[in-house]
PDB file of N, CA and C in Angstrom:
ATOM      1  N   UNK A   1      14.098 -16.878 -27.382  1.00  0.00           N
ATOM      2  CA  UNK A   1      14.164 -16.901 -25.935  1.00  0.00           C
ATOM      3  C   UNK A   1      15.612 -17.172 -25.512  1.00  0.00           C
ATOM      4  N   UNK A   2      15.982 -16.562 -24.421  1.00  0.00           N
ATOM      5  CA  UNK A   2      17.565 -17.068 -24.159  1.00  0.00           C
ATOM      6  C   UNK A   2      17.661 -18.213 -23.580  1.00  0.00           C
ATOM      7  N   UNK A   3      18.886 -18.628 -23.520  1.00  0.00           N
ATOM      8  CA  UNK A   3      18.732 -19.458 -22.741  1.00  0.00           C
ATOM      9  C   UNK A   3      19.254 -19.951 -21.360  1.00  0.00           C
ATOM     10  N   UNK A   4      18.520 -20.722 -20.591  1.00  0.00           N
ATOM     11  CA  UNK A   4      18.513 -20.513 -19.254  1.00  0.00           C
ATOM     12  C   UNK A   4      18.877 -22.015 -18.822  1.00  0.00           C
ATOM     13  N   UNK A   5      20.266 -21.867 -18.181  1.00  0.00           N
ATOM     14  CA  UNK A   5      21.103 -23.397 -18.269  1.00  0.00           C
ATOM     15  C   UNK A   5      20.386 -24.054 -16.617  1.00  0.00           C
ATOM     16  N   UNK A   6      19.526 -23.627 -15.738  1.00  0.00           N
ATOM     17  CA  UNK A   6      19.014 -23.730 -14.360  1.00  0.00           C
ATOM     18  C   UNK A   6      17.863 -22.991 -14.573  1.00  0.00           C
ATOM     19  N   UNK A   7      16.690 -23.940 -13.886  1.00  0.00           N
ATOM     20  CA  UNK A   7      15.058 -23.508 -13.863  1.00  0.00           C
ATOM     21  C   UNK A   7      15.295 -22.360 -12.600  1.00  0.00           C
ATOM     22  N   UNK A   8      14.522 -20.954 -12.757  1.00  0.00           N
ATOM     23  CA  UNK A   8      14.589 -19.822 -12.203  1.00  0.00           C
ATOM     24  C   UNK A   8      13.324 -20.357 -11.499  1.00  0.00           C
ATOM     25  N   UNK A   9      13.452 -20.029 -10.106  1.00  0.00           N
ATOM     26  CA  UNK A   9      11.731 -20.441  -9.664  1.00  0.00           C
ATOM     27  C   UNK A   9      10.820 -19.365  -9.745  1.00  0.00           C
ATOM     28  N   UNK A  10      11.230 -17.815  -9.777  1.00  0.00           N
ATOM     29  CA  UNK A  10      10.459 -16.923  -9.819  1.00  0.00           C
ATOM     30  C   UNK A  10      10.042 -16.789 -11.205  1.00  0.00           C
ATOM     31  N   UNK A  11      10.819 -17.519 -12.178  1.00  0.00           N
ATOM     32  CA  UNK A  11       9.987 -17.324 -13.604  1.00  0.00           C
ATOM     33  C   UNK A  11       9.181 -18.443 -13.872  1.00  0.00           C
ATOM     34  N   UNK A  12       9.204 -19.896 -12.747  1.00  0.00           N
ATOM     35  CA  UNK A  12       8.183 -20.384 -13.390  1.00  0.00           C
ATOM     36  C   UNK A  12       7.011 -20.092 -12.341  1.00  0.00           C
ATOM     37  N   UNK A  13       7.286 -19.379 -11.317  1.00  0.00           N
ATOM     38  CA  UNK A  13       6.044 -18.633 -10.568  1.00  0.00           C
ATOM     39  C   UNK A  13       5.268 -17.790 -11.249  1.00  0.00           C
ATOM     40  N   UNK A  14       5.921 -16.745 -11.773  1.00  0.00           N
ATOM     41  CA  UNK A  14       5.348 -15.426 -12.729  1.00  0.00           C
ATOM     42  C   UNK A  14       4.564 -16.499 -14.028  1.00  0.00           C
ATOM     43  N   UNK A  15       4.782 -17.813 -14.158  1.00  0.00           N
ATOM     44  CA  UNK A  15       4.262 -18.466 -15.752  1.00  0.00           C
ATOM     45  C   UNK A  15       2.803 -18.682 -15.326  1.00  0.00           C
ATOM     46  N   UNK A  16       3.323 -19.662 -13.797  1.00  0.00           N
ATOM     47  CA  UNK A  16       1.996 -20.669 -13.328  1.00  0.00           C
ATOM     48  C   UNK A  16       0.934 -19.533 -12.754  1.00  0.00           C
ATOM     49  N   UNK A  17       1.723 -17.975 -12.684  1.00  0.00           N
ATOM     50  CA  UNK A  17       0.626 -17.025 -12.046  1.00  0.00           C
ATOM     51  C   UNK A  17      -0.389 -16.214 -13.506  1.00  0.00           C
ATOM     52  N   UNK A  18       0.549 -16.099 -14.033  1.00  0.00           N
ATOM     53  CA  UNK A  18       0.034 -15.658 -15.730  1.00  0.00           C
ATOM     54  C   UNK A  18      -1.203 -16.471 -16.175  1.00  0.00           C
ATOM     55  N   UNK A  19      -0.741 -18.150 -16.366  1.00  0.00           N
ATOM     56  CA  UNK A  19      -2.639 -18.559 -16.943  1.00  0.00           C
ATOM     57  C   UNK A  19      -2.989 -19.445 -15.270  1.00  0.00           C
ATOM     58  N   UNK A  20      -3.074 -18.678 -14.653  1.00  0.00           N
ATOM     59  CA  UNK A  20      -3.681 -18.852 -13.139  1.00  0.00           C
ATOM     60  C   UNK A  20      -5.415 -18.846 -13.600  1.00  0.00           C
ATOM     61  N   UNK A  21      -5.853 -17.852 -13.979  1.00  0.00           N
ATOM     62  CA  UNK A  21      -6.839 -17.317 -14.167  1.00  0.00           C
ATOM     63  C   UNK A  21      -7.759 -18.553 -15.107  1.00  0.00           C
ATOM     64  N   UNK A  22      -7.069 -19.486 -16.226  1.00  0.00           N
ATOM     65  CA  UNK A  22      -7.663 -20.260 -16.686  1.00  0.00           C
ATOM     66  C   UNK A  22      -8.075 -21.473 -15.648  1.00  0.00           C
ATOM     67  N   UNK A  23      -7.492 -21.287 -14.794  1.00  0.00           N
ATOM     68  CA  UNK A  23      -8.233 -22.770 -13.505  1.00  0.00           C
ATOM     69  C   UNK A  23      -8.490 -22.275 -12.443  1.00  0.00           C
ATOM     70  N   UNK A  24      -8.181 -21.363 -12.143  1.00  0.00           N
ATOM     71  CA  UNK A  24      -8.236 -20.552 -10.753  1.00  0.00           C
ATOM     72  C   UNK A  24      -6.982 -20.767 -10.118  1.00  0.00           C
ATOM     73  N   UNK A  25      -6.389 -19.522  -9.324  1.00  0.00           N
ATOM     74  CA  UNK A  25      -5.429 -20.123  -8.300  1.00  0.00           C
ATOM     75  C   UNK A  25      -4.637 -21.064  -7.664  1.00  0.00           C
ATOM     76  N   UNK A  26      -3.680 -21.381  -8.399  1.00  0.00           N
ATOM     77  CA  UNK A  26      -3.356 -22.878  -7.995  1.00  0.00           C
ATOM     78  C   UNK A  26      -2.239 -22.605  -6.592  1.00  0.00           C
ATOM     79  N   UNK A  27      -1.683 -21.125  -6.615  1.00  0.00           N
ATOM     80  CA  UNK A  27      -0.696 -20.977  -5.361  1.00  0.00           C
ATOM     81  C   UNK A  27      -1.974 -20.045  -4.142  1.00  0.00           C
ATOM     82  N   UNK A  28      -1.594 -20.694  -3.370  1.00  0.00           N
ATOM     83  CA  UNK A  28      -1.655 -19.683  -2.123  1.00  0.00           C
ATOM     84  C   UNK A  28      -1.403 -18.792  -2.160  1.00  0.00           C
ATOM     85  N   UNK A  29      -2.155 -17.705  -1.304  1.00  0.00           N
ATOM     86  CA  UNK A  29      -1.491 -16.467  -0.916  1.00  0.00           C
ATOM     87  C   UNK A  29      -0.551 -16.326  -0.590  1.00  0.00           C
ATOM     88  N   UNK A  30       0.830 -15.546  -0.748  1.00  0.00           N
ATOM     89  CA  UNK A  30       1.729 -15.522  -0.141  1.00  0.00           C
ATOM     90  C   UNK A  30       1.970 -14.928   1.348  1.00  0.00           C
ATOM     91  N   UNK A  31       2.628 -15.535   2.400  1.00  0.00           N
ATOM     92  CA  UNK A  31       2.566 -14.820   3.415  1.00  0.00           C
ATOM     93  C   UNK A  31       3.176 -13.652   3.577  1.00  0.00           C
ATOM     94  N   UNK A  32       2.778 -12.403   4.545  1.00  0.00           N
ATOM     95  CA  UNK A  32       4.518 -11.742   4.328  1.00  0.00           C
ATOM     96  C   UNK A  32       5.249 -11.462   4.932  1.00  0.00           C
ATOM     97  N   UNK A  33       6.288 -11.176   4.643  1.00  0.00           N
ATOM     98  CA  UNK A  33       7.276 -11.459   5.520  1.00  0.00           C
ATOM     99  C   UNK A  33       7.322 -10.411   6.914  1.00  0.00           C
ATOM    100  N   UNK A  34       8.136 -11.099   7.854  1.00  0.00           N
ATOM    101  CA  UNK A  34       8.162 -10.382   9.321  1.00  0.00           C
ATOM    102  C   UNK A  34       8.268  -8.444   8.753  1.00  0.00           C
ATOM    103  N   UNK A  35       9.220  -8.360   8.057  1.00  0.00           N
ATOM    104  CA  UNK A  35       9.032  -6.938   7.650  1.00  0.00           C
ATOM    105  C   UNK A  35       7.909  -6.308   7.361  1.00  0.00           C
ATOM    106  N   UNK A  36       7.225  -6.829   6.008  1.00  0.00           N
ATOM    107  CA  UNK A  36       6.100  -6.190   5.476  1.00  0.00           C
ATOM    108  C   UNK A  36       5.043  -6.367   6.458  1.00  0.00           C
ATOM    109  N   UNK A  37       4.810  -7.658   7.465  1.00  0.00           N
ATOM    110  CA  UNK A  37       3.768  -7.335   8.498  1.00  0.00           C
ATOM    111  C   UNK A  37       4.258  -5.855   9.188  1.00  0.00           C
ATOM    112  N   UNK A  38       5.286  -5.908   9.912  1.00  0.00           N
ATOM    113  CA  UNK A  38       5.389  -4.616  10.928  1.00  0.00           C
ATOM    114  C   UNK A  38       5.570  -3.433   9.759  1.00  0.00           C
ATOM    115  N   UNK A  39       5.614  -3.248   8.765  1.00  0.00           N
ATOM    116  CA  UNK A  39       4.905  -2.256   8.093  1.00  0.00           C
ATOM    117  C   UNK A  39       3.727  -1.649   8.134  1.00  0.00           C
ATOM    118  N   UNK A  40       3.337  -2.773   7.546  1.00  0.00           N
ATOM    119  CA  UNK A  40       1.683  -2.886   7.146  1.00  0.00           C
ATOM    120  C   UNK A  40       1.034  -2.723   8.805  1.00  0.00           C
ATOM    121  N   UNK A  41       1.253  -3.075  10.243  1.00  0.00           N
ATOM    122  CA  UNK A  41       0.857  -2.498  11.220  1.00  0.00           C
ATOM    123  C   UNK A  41       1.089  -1.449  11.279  1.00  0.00           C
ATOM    124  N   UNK A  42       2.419  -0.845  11.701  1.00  0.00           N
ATOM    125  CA  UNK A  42       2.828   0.618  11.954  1.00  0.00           C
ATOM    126  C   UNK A  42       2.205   1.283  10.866  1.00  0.00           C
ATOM    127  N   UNK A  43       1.923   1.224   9.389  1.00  0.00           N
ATOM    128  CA  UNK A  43       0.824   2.173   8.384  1.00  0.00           C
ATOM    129  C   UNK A  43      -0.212   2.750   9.444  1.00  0.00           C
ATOM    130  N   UNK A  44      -0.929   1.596   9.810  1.00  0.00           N
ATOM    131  CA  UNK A  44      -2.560   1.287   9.866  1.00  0.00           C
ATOM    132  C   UNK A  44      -2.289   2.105  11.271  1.00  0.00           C
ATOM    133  N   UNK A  45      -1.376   1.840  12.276  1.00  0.00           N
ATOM    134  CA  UNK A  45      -1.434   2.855  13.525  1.00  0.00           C
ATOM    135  C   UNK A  45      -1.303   4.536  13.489  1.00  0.00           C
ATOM    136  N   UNK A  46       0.078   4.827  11.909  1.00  0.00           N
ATOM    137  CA  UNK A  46      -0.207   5.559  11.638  1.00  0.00           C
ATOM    138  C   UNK A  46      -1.242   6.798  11.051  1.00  0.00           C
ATOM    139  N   UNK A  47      -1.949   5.859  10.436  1.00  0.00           N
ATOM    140  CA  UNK A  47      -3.524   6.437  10.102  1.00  0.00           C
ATOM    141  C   UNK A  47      -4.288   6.879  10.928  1.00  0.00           C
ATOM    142  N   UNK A  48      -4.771   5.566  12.109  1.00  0.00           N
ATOM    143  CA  UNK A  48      -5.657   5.953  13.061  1.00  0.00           C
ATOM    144  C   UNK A  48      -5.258   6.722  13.654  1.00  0.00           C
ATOM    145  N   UNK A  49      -3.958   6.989  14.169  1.00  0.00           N
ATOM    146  CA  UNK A  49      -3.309   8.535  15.439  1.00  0.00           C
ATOM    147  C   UNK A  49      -3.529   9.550  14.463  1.00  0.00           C
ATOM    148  N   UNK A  50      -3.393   9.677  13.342  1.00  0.00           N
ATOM    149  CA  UNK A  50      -3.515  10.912  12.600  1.00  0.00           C
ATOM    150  C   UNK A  50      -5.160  11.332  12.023  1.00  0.00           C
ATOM    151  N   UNK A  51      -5.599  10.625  11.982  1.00  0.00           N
ATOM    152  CA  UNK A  51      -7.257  10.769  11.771  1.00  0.00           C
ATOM    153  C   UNK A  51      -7.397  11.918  12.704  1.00  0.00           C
ATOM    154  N   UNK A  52      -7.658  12.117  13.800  1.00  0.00           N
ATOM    155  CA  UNK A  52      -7.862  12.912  14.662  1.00  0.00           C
ATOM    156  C   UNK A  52      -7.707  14.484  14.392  1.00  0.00           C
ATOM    157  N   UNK A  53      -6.315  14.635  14.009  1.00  0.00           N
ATOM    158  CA  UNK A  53      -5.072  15.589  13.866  1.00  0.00           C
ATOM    159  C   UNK A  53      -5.470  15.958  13.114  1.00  0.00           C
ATOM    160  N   UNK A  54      -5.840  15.222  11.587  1.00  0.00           N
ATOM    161  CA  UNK A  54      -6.539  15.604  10.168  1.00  0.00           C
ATOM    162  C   UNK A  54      -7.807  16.318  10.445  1.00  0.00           C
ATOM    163  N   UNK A  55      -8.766  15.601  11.536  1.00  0.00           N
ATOM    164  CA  UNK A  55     -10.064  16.448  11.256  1.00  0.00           C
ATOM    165  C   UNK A  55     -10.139  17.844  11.948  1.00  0.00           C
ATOM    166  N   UNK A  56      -8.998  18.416  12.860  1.00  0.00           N
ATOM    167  CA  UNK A  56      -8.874  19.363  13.608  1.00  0.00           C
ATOM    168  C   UNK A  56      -8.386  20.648  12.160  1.00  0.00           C
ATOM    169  N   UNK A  57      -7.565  19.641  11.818  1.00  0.00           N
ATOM    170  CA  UNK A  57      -6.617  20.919  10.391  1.00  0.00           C
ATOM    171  C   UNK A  57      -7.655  21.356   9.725  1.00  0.00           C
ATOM    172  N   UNK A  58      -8.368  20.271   9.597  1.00  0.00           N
ATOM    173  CA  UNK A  58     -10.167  20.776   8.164  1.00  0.00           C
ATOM    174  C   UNK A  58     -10.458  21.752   9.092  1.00  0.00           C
ATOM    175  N   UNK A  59     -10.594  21.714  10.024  1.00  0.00           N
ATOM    176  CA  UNK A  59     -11.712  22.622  10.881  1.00  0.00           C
ATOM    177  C   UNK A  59     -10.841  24.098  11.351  1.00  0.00           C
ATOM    178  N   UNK A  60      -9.662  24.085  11.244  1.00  0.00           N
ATOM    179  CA  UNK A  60      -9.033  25.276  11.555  1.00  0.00           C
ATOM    180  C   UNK A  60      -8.650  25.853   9.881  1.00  0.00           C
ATOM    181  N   UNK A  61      -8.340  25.012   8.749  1.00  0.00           N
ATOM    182  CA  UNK A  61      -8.428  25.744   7.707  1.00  0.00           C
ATOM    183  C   UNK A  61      -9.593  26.436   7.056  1.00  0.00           C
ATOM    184  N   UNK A  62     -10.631  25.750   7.545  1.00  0.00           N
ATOM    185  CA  UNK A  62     -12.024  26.167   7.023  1.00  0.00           C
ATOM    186  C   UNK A  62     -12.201  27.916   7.889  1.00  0.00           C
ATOM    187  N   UNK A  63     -11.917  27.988   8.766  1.00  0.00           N
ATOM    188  CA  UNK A  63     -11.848  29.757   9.144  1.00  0.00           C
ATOM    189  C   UNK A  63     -10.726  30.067   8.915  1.00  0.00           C
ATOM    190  N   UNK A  64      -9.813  29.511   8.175  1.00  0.00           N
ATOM    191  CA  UNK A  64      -8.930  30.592   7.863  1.00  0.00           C
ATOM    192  C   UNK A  64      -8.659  30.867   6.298  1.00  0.00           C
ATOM    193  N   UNK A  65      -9.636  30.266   5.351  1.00  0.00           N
ATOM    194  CA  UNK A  65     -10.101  30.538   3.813  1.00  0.00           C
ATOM    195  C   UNK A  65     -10.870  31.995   4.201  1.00  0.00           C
ATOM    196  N   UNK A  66     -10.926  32.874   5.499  1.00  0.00           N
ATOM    197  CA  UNK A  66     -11.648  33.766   5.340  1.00  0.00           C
ATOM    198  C   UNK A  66     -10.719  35.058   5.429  1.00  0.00           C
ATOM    199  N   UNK A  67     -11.016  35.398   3.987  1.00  0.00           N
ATOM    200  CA  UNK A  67     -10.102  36.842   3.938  1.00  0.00           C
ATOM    201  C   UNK A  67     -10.285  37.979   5.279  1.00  0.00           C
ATOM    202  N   UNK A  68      -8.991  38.318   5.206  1.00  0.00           N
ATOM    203  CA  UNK A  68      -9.185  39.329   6.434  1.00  0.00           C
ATOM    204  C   UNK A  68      -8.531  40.873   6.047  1.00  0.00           C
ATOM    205  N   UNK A  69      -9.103  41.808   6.080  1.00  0.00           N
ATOM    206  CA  UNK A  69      -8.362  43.059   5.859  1.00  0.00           C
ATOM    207  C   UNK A  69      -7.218  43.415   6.635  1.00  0.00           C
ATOM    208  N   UNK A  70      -5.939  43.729   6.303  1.00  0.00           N
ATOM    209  CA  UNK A  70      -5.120  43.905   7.479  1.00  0.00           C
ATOM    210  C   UNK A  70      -5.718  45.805   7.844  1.00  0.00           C
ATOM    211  N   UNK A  71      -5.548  45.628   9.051  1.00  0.00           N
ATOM    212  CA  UNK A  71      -5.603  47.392   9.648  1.00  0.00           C
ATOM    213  C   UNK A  71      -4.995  47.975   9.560  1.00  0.00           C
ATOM    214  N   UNK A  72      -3.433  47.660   9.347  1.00  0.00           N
ATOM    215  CA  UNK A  72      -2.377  48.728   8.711  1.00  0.00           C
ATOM    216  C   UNK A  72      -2.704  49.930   7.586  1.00  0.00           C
TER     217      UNK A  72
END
């Protein structure tokens, strides 16, 4: 192992998260941060405005899987 002259806190996070599972959970959820919330909103708005948009495309590609002869 190398060695590490100052305790890293994210490696003894990643340790105490590793045998987590033998006691259950000893950390909290992490919160997240102001960024990843207004992500994680703007996703979820993105979805719902586009739901709509999506079920119109199914319904206009579905008549147009229908071969057409050109008249030329």
């Amino acid at each position: 192992m190398a060695h590490r002259p100052r305790p890293n806190r994210e490696r003894a996070v990643r340790q105490v998260e590793r045998h987590a599972f033998e006691v259950g959970s000893t950390l909290p959820a992490p919160r997240p941060a102001p960024f990843e919330q207004r992500l994680l909103d703007g996703t979820a708005t993105v979805v719902t405005d586009v739901e709509p948009v999506a079920t119109t495309l199914h319904q206009v590609a579905a008549a147009a899987r229908e071969y057409r002869l050109s008249a030329r």
